[in-house]
C-alpha atoms as a PDB file:
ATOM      1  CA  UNK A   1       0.000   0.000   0.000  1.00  0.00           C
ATOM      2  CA  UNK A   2       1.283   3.501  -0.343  1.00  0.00           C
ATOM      3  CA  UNK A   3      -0.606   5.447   2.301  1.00  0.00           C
ATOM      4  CA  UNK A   4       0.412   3.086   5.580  1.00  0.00           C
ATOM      5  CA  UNK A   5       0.766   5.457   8.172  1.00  0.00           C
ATOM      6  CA  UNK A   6       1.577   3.044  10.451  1.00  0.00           C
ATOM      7  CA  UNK A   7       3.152  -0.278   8.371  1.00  0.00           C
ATOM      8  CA  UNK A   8       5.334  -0.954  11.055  1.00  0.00           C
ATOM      9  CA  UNK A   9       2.350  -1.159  13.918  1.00  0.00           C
ATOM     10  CA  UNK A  10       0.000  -3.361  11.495  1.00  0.00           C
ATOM     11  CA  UNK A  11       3.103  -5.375  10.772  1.00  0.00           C
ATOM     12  CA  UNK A  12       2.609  -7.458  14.830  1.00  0.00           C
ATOM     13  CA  UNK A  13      -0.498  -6.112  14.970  1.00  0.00           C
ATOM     14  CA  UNK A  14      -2.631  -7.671  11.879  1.00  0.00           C
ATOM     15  CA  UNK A  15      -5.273  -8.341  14.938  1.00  0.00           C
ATOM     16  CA  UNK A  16      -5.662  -4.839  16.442  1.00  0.00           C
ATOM     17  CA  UNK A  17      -5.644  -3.168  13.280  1.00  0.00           C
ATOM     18  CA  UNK A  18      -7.961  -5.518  10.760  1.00  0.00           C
ATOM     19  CA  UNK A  19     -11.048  -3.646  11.776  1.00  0.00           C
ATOM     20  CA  UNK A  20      -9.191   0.189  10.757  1.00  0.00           C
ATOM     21  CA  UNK A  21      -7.051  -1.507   8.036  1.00  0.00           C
ATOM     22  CA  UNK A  22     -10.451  -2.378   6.443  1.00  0.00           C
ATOM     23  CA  UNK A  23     -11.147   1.750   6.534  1.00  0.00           C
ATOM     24  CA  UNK A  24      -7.939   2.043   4.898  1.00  0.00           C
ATOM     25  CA  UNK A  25      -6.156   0.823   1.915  1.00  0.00           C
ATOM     26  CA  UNK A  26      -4.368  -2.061   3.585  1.00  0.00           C
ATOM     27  CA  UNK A  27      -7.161  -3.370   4.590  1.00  0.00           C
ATOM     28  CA  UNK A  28      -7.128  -6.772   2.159  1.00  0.00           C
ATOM     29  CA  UNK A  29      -3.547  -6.926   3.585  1.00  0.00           C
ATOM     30  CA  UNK A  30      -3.932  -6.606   7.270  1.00  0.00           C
ATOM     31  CA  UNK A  31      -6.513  -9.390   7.489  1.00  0.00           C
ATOM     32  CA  UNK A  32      -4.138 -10.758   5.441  1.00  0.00           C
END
């Protein structure tokens, strides 16, 4: 994705940020 403002936080936390990554553009790749 190119607008992770936090890449590094969703990268240990795919659990606490699946519900905003699905807001964002990651999304597909946090509940990934």
């Amino acid at each position: 994705p190119k607008r992770t403002r936090f890449r590094k936080q969703h990268r240990g936390r795919m659990k606490g940020i699946s519900y905003r990554g699905n807001h964002i553009c990651f999304g597909k790749f946090a509940l990934q």
